[in-house]
PDB file of N, CA and C in Angstrom:
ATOM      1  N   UNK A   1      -0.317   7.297  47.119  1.00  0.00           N
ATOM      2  CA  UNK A   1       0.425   6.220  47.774  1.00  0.00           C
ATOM      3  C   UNK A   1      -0.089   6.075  49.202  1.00  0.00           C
ATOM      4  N   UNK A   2      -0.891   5.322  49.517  1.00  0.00           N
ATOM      5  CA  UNK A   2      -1.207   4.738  50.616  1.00  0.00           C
ATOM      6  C   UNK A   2      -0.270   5.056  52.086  1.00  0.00           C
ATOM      7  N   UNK A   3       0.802   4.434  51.870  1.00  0.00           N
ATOM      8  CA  UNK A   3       1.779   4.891  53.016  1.00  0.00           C
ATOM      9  C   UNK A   3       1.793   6.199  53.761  1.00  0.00           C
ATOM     10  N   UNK A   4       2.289   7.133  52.409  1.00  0.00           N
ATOM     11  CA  UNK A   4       2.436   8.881  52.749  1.00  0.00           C
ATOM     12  C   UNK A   4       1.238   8.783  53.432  1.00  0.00           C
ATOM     13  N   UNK A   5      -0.016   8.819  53.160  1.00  0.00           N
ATOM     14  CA  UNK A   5      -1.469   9.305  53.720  1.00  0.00           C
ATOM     15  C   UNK A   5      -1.211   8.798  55.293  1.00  0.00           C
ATOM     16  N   UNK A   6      -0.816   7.356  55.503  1.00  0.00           N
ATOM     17  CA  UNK A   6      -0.913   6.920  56.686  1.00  0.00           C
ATOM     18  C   UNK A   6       0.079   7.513  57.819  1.00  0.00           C
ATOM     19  N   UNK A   7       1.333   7.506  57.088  1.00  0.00           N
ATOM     20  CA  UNK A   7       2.375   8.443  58.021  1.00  0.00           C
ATOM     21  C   UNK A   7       2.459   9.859  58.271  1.00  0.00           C
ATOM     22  N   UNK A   8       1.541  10.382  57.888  1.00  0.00           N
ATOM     23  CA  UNK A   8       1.188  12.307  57.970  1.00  0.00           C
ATOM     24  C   UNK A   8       1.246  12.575  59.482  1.00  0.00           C
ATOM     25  N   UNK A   9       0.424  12.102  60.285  1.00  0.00           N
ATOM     26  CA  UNK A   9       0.344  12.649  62.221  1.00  0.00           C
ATOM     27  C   UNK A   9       0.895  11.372  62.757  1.00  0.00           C
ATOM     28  N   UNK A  10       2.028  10.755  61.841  1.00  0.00           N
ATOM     29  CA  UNK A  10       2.574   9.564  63.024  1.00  0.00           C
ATOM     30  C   UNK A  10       4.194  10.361  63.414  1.00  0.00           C
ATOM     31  N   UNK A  11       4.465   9.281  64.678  1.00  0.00           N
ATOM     32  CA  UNK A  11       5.984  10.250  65.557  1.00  0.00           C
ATOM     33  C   UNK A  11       6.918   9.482  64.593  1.00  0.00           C
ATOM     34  N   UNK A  12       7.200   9.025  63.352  1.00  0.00           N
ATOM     35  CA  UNK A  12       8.424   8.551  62.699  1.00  0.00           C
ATOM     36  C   UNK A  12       9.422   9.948  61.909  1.00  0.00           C
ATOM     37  N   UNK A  13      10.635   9.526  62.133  1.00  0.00           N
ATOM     38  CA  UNK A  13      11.290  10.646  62.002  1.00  0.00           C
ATOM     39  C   UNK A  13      11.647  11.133  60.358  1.00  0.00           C
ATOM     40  N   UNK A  14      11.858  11.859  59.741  1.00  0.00           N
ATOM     41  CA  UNK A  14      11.771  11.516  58.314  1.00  0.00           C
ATOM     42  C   UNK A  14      12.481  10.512  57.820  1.00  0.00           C
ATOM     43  N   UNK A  15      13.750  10.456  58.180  1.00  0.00           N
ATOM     44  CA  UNK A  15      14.577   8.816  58.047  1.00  0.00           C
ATOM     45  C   UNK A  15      14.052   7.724  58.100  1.00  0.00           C
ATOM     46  N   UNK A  16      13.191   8.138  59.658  1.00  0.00           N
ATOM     47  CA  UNK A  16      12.344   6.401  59.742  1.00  0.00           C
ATOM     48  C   UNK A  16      11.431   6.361  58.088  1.00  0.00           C
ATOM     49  N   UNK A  17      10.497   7.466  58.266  1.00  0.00           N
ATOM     50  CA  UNK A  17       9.294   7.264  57.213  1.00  0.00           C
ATOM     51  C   UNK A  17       9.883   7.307  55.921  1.00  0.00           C
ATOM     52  N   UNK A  18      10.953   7.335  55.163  1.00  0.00           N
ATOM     53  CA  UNK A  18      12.101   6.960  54.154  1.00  0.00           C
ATOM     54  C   UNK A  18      12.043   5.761  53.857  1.00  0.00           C
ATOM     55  N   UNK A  19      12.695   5.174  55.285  1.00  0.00           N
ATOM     56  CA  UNK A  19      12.427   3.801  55.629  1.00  0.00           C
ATOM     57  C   UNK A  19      11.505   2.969  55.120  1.00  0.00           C
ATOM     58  N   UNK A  20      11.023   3.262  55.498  1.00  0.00           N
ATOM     59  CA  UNK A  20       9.090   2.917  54.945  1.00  0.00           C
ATOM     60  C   UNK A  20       8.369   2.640  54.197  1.00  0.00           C
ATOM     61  N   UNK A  21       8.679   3.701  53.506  1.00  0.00           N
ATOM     62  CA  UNK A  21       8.249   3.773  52.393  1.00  0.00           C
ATOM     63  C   UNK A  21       9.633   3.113  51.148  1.00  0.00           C
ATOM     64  N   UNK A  22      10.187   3.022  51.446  1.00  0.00           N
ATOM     65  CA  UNK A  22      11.436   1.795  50.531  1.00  0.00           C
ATOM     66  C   UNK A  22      11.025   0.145  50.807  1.00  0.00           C
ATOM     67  N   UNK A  23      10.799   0.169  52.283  1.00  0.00           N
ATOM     68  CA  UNK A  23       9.910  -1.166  52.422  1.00  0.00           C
ATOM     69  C   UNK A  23       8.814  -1.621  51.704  1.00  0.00           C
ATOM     70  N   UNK A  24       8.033  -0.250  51.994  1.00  0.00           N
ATOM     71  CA  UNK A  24       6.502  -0.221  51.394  1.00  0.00           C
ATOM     72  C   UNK A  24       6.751  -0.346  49.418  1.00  0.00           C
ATOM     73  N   UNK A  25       7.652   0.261  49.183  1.00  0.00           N
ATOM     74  CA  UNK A  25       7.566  -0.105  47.904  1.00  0.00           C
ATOM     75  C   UNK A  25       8.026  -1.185  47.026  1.00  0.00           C
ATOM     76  N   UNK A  26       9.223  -2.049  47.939  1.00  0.00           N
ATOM     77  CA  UNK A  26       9.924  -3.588  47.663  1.00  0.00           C
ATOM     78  C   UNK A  26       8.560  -4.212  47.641  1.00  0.00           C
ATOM     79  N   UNK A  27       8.007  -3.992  48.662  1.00  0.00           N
ATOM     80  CA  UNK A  27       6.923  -5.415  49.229  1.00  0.00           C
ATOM     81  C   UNK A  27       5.957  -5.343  47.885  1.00  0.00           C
ATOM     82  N   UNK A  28       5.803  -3.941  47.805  1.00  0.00           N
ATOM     83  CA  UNK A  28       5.065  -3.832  46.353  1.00  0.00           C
ATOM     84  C   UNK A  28       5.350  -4.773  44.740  1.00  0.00           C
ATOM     85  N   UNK A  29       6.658  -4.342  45.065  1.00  0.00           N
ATOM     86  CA  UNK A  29       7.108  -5.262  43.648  1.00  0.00           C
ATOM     87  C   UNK A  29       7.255  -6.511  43.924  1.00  0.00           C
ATOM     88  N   UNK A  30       7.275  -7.252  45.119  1.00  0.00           N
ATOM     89  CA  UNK A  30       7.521  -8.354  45.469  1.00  0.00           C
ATOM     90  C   UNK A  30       6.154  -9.279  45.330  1.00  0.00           C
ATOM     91  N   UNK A  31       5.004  -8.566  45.258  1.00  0.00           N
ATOM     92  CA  UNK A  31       3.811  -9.069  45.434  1.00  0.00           C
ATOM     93  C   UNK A  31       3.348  -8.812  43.959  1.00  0.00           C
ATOM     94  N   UNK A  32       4.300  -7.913  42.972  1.00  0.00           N
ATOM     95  CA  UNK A  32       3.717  -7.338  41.680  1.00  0.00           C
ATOM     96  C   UNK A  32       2.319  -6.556  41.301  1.00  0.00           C
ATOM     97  N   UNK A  33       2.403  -5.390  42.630  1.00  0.00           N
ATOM     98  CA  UNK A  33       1.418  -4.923  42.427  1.00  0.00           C
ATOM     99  C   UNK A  33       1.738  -3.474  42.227  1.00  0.00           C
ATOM    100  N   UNK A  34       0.821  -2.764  41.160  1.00  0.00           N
ATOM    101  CA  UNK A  34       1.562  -1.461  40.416  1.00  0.00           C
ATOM    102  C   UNK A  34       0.212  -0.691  40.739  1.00  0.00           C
ATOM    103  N   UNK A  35      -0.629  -0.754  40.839  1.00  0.00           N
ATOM    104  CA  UNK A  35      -2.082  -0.477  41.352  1.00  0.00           C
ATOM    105  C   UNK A  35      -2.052   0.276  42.651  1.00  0.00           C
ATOM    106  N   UNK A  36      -1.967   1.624  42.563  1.00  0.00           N
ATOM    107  CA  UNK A  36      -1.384   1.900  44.193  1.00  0.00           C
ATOM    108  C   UNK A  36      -2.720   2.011  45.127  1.00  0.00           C
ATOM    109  N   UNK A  37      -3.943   1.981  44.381  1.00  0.00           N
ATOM    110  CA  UNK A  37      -5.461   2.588  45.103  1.00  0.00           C
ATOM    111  C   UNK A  37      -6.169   1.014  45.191  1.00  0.00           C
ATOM    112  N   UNK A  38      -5.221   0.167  45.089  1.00  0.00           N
ATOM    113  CA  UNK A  38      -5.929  -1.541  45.002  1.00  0.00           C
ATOM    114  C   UNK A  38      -5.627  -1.616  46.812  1.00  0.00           C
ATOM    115  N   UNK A  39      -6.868  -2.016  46.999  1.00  0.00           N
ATOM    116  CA  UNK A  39      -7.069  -2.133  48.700  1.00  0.00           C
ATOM    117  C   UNK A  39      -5.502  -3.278  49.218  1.00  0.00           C
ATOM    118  N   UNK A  40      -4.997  -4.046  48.641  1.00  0.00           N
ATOM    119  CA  UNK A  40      -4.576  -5.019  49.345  1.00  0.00           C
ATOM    120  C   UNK A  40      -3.154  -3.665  50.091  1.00  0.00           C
ATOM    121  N   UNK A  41      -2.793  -2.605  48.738  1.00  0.00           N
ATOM    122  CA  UNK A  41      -1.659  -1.734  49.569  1.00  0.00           C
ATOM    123  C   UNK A  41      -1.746  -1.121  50.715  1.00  0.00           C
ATOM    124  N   UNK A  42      -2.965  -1.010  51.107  1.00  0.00           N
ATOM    125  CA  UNK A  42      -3.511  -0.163  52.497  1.00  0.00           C
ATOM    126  C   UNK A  42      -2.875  -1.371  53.089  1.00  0.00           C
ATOM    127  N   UNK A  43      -3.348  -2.278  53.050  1.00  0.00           N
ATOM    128  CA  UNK A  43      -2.457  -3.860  53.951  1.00  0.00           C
ATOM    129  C   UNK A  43      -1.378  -3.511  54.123  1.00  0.00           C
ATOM    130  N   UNK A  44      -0.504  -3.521  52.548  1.00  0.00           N
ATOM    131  CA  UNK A  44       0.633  -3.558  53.188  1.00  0.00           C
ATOM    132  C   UNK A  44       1.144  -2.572  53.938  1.00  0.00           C
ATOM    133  N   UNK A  45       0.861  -1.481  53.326  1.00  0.00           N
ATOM    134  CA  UNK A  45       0.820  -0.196  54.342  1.00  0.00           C
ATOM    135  C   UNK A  45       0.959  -0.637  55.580  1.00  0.00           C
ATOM    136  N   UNK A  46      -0.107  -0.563  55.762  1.00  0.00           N
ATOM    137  CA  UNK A  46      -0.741  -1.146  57.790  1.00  0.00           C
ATOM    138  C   UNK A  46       0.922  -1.630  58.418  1.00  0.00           C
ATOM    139  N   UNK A  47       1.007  -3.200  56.860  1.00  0.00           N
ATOM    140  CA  UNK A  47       1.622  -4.177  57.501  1.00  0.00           C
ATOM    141  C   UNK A  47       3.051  -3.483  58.161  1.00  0.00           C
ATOM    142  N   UNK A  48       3.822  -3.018  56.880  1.00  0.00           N
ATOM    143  CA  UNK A  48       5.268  -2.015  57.047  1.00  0.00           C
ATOM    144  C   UNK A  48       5.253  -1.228  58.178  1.00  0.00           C
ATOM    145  N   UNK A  49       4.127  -0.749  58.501  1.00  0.00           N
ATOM    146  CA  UNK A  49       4.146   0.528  59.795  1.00  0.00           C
ATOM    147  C   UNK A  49       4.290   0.170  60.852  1.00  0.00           C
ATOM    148  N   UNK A  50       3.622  -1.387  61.007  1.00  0.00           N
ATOM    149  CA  UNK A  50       3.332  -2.332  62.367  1.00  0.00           C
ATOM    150  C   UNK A  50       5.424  -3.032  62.592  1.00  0.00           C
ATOM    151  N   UNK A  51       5.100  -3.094  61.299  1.00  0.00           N
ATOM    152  CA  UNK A  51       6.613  -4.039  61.763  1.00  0.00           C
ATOM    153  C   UNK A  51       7.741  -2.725  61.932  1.00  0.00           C
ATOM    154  N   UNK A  52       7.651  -1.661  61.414  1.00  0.00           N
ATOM    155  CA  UNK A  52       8.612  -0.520  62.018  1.00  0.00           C
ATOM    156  C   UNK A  52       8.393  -0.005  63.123  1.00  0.00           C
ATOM    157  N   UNK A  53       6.938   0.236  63.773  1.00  0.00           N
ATOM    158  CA  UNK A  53       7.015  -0.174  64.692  1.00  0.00           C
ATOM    159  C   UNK A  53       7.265  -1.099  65.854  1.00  0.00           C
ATOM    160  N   UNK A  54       7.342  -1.998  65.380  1.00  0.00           N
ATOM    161  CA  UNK A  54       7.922  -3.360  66.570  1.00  0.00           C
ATOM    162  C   UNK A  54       9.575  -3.391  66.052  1.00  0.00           C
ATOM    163  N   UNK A  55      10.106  -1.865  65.854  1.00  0.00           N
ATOM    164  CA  UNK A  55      11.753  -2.188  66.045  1.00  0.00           C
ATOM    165  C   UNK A  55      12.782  -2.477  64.870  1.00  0.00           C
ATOM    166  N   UNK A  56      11.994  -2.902  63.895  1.00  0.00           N
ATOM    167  CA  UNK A  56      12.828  -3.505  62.679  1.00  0.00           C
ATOM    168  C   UNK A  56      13.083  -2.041  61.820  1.00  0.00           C
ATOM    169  N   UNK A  57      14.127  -1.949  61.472  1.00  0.00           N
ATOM    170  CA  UNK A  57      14.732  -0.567  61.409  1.00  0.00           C
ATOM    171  C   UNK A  57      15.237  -0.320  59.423  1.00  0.00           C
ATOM    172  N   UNK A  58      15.733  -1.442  59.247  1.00  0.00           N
ATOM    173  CA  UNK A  58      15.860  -2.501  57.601  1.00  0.00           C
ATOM    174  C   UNK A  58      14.790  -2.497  56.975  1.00  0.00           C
ATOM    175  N   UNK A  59      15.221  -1.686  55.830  1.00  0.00           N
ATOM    176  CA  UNK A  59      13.995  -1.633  54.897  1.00  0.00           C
ATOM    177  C   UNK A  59      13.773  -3.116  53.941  1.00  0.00           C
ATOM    178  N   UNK A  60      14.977  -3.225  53.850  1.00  0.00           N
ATOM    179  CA  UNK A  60      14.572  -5.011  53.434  1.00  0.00           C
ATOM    180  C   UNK A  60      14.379  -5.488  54.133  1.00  0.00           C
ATOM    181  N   UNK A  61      14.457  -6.152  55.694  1.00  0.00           N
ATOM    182  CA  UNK A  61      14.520  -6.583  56.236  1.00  0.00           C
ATOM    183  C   UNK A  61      12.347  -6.703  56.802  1.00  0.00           C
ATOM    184  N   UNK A  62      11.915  -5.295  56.967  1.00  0.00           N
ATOM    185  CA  UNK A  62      11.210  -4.945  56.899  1.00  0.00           C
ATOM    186  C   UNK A  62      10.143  -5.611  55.735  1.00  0.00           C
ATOM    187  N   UNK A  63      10.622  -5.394  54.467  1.00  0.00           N
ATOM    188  CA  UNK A  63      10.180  -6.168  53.044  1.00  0.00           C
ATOM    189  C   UNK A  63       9.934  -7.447  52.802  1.00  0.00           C
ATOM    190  N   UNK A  64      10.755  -8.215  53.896  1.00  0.00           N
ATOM    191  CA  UNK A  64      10.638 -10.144  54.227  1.00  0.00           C
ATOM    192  C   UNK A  64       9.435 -10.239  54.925  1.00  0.00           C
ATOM    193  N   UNK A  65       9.461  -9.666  55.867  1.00  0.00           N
ATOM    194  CA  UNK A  65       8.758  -9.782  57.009  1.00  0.00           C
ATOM    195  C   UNK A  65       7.580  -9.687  56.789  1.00  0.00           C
ATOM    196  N   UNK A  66       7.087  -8.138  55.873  1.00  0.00           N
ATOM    197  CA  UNK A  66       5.865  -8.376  55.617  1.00  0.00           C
ATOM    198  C   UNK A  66       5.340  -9.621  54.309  1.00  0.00           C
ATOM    199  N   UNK A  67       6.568  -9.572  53.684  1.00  0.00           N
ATOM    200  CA  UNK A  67       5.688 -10.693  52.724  1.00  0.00           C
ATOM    201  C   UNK A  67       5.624 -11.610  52.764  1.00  0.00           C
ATOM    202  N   UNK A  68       6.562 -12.585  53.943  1.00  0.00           N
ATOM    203  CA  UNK A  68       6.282 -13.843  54.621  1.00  0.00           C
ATOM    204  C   UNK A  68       5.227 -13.722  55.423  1.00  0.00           C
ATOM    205  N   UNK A  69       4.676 -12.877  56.120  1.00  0.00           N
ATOM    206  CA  UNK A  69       3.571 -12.848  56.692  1.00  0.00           C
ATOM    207  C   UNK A  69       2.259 -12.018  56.115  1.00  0.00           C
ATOM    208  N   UNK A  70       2.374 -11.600  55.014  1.00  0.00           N
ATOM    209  CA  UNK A  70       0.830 -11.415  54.135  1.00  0.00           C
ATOM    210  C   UNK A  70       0.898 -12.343  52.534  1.00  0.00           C
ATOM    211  N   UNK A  71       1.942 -13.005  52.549  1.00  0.00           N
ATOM    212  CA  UNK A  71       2.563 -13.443  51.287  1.00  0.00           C
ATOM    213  C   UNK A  71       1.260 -14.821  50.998  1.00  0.00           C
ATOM    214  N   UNK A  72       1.561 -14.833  49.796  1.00  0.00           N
ATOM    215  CA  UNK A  72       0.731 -16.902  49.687  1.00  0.00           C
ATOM    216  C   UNK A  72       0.443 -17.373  50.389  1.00  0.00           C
ATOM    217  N   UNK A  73      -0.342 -18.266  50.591  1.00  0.00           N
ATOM    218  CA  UNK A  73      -0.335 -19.961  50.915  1.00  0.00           C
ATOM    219  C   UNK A  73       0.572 -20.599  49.997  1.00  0.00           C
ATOM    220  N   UNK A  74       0.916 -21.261  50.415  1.00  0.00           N
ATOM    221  CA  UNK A  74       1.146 -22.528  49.313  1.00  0.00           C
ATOM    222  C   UNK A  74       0.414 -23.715  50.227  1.00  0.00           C
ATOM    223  N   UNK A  75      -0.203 -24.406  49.061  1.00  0.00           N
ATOM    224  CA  UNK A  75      -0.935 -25.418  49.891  1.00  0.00           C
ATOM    225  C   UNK A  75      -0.116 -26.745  49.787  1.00  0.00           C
ATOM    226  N   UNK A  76      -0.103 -27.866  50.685  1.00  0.00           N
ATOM    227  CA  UNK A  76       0.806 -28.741  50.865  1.00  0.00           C
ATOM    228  C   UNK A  76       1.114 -29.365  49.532  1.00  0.00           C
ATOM    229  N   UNK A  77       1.929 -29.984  49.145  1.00  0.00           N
ATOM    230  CA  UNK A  77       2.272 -30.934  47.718  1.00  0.00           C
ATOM    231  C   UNK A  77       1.991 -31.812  47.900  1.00  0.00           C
ATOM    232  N   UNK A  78       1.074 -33.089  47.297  1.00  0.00           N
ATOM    233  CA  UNK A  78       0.811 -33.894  47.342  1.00  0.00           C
ATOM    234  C   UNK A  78       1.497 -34.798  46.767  1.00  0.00           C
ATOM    235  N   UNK A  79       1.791 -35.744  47.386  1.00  0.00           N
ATOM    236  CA  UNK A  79       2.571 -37.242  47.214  1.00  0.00           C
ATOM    237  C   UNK A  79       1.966 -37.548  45.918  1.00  0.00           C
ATOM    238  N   UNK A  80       3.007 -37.869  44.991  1.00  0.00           N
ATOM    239  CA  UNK A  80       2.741 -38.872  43.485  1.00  0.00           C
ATOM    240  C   UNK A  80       2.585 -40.304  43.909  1.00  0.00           C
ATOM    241  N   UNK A  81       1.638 -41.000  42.958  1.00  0.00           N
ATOM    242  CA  UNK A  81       1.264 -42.222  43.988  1.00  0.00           C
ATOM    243  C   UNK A  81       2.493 -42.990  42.560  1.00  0.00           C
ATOM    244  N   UNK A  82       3.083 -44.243  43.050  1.00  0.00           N
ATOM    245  CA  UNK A  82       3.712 -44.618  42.318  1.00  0.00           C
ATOM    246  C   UNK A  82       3.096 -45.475  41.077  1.00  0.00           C
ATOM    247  N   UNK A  83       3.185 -45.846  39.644  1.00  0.00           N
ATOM    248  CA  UNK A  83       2.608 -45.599  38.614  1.00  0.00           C
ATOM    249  C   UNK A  83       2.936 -47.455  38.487  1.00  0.00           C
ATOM    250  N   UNK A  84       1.391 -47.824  38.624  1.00  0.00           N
ATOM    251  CA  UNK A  84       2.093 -49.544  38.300  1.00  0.00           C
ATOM    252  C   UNK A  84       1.696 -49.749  36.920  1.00  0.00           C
ATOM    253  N   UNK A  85       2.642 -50.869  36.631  1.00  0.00           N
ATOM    254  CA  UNK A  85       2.895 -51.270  34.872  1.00  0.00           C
ATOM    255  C   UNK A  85       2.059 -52.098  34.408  1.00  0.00           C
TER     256      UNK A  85
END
């Protein structure tokens, strides 16, 4: 699991890194990825650690955050042109 490896010599307290790793594993299922050695989890990894660091304490909360900000595109919807008879 990606996470554990990354949080080994960081100052999070075991609660925090709990934390974390409950984030780290929502965002997982949220993105449907079961593949734990597939590069994009080091991302999210990264991503969860950055945003517990900047304060966010909510492991769901934590779980939005990263997947609104590594989540899809959606690319704009395009207007239906109206259909003449």
């Amino acid at each position: 699991m990606p996470i554990t490896r990354l949080l080994i010599d960081s100052n999070f307290t075991p609660e925090q890194r709990h934390v974390l790793e409950l984030a780290f594993d929502a965002t997982l299922r949220k993105f449907n990825l079961v593949d734990r050695n597939d590069p994009i989890c080091e991302i999210i990894a990264r991503k969860i650690i950055e945003i517990g660091t900047n304060g966010v304490t909510n492991a769901v909360a934590m779980s939005e955050i990263a997947f609104r900000q590594l989540g899809p595109v959606r690319p704009p919807v395009a207007e239906k042109s109206p259909r003449t008879g």
